[in-house]
Protein backbone atom coordinates (compact mmCIF):
# COMPACT_ATOMS: atom_id res chain seq x y z
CA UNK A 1 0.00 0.00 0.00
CA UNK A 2 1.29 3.48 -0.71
CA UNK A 3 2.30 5.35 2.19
CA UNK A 4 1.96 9.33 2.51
CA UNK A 5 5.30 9.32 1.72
CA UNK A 6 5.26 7.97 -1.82
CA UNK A 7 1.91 10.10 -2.48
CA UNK A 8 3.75 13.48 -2.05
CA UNK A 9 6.79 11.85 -4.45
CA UNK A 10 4.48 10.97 -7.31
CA UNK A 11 2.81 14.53 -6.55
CA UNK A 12 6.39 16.22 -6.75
CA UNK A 13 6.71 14.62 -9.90
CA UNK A 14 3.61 15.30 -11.84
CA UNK A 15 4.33 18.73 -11.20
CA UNK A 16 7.28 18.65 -12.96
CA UNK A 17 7.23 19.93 -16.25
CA UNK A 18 9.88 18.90 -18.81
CA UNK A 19 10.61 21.86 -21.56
CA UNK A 20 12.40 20.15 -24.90
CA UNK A 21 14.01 22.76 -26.49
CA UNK A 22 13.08 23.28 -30.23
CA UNK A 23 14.28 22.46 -33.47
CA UNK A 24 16.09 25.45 -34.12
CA UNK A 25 17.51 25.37 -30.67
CA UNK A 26 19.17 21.86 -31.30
CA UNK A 27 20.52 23.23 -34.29
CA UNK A 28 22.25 25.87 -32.99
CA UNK A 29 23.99 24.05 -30.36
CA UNK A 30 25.09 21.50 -33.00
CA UNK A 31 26.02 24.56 -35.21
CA UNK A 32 28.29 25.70 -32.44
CA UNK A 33 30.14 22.32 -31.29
CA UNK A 34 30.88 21.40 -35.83
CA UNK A 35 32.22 24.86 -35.68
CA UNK A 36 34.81 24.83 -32.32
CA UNK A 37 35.99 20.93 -34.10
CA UNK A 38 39.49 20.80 -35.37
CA UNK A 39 41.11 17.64 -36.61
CA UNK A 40 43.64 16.13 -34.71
CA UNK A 41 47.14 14.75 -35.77
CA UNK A 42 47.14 10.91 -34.22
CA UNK A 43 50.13 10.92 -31.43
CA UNK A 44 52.44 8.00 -32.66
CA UNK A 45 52.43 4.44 -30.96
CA UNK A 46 54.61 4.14 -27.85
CA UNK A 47 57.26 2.03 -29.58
CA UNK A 48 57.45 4.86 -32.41
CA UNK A 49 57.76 7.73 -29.24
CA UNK A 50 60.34 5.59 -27.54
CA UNK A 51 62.66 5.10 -31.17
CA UNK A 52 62.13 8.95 -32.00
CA UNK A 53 63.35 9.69 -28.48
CA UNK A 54 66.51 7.89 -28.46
CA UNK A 55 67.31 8.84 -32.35
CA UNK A 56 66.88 12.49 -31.49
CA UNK A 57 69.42 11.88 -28.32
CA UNK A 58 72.15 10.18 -30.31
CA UNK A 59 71.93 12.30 -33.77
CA UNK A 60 71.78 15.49 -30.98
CA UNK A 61 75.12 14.34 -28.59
CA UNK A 62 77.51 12.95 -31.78
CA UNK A 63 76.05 16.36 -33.67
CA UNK A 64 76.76 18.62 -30.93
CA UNK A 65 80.40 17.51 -30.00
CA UNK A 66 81.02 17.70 -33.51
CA UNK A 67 82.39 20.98 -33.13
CA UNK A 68 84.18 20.68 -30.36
CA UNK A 69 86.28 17.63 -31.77
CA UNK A 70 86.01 13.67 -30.41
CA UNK A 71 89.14 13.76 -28.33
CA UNK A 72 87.94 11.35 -25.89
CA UNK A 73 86.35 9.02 -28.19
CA UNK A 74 89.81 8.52 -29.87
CA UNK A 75 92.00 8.08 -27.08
CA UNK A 76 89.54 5.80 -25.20
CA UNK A 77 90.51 2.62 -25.75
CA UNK A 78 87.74 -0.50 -27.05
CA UNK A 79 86.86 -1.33 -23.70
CA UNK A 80 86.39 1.49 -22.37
CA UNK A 81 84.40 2.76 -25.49
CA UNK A 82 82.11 -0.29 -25.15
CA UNK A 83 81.26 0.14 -21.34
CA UNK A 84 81.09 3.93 -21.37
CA UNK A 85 79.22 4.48 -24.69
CA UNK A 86 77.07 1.38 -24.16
CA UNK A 87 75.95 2.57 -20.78
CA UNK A 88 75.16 5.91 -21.39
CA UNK A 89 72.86 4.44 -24.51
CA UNK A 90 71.22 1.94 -22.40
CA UNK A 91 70.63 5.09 -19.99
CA UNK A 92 69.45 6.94 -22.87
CA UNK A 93 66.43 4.14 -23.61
CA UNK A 94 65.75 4.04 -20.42
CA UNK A 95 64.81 7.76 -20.35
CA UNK A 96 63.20 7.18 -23.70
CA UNK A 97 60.57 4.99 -21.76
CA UNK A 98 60.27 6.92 -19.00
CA UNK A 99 59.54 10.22 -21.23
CA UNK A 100 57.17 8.44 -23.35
CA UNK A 101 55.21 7.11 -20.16
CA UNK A 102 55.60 11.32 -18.68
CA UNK A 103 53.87 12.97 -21.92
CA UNK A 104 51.31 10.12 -23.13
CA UNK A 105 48.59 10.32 -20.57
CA UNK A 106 47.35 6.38 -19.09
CA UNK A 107 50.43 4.92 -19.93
CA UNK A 108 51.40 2.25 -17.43
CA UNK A 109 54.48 3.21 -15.58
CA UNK A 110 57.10 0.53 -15.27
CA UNK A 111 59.64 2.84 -13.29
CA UNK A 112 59.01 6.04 -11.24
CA UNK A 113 61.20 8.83 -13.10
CA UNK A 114 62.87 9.13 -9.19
CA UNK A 115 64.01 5.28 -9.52
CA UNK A 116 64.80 6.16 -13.46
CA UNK A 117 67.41 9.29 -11.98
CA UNK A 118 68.26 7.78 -9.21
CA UNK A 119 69.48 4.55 -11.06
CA UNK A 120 70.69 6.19 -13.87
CA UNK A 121 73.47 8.35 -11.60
CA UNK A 122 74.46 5.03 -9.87
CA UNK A 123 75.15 3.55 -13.14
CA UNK A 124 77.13 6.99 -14.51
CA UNK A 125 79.60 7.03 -10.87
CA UNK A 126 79.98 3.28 -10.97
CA UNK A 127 80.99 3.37 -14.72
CA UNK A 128 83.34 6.27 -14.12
CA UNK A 129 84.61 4.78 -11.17
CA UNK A 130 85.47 1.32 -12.98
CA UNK A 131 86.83 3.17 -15.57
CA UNK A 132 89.22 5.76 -14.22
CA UNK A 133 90.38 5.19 -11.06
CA UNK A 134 93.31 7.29 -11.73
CA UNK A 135 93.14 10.38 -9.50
CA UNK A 136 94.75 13.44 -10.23
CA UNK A 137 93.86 17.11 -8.26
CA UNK A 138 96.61 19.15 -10.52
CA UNK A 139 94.30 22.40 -12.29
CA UNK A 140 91.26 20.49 -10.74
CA UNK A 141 89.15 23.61 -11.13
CA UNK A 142 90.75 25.12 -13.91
CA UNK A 143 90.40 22.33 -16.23
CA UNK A 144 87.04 21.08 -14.60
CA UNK A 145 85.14 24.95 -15.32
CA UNK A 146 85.34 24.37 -18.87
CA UNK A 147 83.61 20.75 -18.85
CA UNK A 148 81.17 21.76 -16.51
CA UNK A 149 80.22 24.95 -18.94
CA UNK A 150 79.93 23.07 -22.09
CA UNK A 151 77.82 20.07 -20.95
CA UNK A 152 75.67 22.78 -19.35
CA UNK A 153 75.41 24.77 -22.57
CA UNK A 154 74.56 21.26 -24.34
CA UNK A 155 72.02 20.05 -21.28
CA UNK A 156 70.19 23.89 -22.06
CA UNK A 157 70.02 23.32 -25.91
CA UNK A 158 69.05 19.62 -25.50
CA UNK A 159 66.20 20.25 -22.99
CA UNK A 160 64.79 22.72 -25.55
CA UNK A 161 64.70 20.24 -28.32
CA UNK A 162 63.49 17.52 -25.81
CA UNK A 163 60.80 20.59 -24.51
CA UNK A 164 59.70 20.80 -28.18
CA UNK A 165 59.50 17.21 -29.12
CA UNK A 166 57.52 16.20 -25.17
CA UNK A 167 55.07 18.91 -26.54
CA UNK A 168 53.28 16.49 -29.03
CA UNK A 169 52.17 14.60 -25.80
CA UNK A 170 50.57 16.05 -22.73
CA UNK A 171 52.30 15.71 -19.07
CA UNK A 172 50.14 15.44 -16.87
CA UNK A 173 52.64 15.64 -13.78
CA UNK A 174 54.73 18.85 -15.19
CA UNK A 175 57.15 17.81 -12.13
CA UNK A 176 57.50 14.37 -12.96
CA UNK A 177 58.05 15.26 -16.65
CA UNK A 178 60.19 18.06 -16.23
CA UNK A 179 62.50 16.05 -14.07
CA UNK A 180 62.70 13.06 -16.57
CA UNK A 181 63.54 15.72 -19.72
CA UNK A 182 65.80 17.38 -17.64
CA UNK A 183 67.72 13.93 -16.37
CA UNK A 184 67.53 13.23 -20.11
CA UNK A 185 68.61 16.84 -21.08
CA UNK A 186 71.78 16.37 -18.83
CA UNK A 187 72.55 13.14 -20.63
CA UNK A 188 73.15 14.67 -23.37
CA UNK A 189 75.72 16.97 -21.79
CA UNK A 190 77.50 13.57 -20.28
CA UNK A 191 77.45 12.11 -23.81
CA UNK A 192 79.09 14.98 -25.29
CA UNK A 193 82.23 14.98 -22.98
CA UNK A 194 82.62 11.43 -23.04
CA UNK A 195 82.95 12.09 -26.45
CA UNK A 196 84.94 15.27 -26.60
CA UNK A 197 86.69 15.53 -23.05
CA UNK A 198 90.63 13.71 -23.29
CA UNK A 199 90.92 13.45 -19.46
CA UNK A 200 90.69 9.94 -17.52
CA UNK A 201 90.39 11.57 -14.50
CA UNK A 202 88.08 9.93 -11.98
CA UNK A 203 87.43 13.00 -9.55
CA UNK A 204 87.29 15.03 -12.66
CA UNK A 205 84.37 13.05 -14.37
CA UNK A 206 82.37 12.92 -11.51
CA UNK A 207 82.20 16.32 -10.37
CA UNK A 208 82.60 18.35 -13.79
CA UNK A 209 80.61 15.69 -16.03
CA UNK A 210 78.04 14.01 -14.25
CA UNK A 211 77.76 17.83 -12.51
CA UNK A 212 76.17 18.41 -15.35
CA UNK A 213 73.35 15.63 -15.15
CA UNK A 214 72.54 16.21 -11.54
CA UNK A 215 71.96 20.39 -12.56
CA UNK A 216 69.77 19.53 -15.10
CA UNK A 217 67.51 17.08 -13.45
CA UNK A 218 67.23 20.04 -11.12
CA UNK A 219 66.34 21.95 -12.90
CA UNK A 220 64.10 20.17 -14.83
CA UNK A 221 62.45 19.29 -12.13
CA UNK A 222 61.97 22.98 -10.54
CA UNK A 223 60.73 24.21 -14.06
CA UNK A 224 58.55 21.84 -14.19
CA UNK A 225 57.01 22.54 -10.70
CA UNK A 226 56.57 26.02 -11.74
CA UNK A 227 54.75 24.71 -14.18
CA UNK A 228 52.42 22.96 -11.85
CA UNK A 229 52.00 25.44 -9.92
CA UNK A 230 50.86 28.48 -12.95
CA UNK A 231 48.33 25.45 -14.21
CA UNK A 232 47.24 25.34 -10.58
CA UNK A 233 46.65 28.71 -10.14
CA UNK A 234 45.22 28.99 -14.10
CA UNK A 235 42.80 26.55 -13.48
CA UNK A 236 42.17 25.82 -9.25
């Protein structure tokens, strides 16, 4: 039996009275939406954004030490070419992951882009440390500025084409994303002194080279928080 309950429902209902908009109405909206519609270039399968990533690292780091000459390539010896080269491109695929999972929203993350940077400087000291374990503190500073400056200048130039190319996507952590180009970014810089810089110095390849990756991830990372934070206050 209906209670009084359910009688003042069905009486709140009936006096409801639906108003369809009309014809033209309808029309207009759809008028509007066709004309705000813009097609949209289809963002390339992961496995395509992961090979474009670490193509555009290698062409950039052999490209930009170009000019500066491949002094340590050639007095490296075929060991030491294999372990260094080949762990600083493993490195570089790794980032290419990690960037593709930062700027293509749902992507499943493997590895947090802290583990990615944190591993990835491990790998750079223990490398160097394998490699040179000669020690020398003679014009320390003096020959050390220079490095430092030039993977810096290549870390800057190589987070703005990495900036442009993570643009196709969308990050939707600007932290997380800016920390990941800027590891990457800094990469770059390490590649180009392995390949350019002549010294086998072990003090002077951690500080003045991998210096370089540990100011850009910084730095990526704080730009990218900045980010956050003008989208934050843009859109609360």
């Amino acid at each position: 039996m209906p209670n009084e309950r359910d009688d003042m429902r069905l009486g709140a209902f009936d006096s409801i009275q639906l108003e369809m908009p009309d014809a033209d109405h309808l029309a207009s909206i759809a008028a509007q939406m066709q004309s705000s519609l813009r097609p949209v270039r289809p963002f390339p399968s992961r496995p395509a954004v992961v090979a474009l990533s670490f193509l555009l690292f290698a062409v950039f780091a052999v490209a930009a030490a170009m000019p500066f000459g491949y002094g340590g390539f050639h007095r490296f010896q075929a060991v030491q070419r294999m372990l260094d080269y080949g762990v600083v491109a493993v490195l570089a695929l790794l980032f290419s992951i990690s960037l593709d999972q930062q700027i293509v929203p749902g992507s499943k993350a493997r590895m947090s882009p802290s583990t990615a940077i944190l591993t990835s400087l491990a790998a750079l000291c223990a490398v160097t440390l394998l490699l040179f374990p000669q020690v020398a503190m003679r014009d320390f500073v003096a020959r050390g500025v220079p490095c430092l400056r030039l993977g810096l200048i290549v870390s800057a130039v190589g987070g703005v084409v990495g900036w442009v190319f993570a643009r196709k996507g969308y990050a939707t952590s600007p932290a997380r994303a800016g920390a990941v180009l800027g590891s990457f970014a800094g990469l770059a810089g390490v590649a180009v002194l392995a390949l350019h810089c002549a010294i086998q110095n072990g003090p002077h390849v951690l500080l003045w080279h991998l210096g370089t990756y540990v100011i850009a991830a910084v730095t990526g990372a704080l730009i990218g928080l900045r980010r956050r934070f003008l989208r934050t206050k843009t859109h609360p």
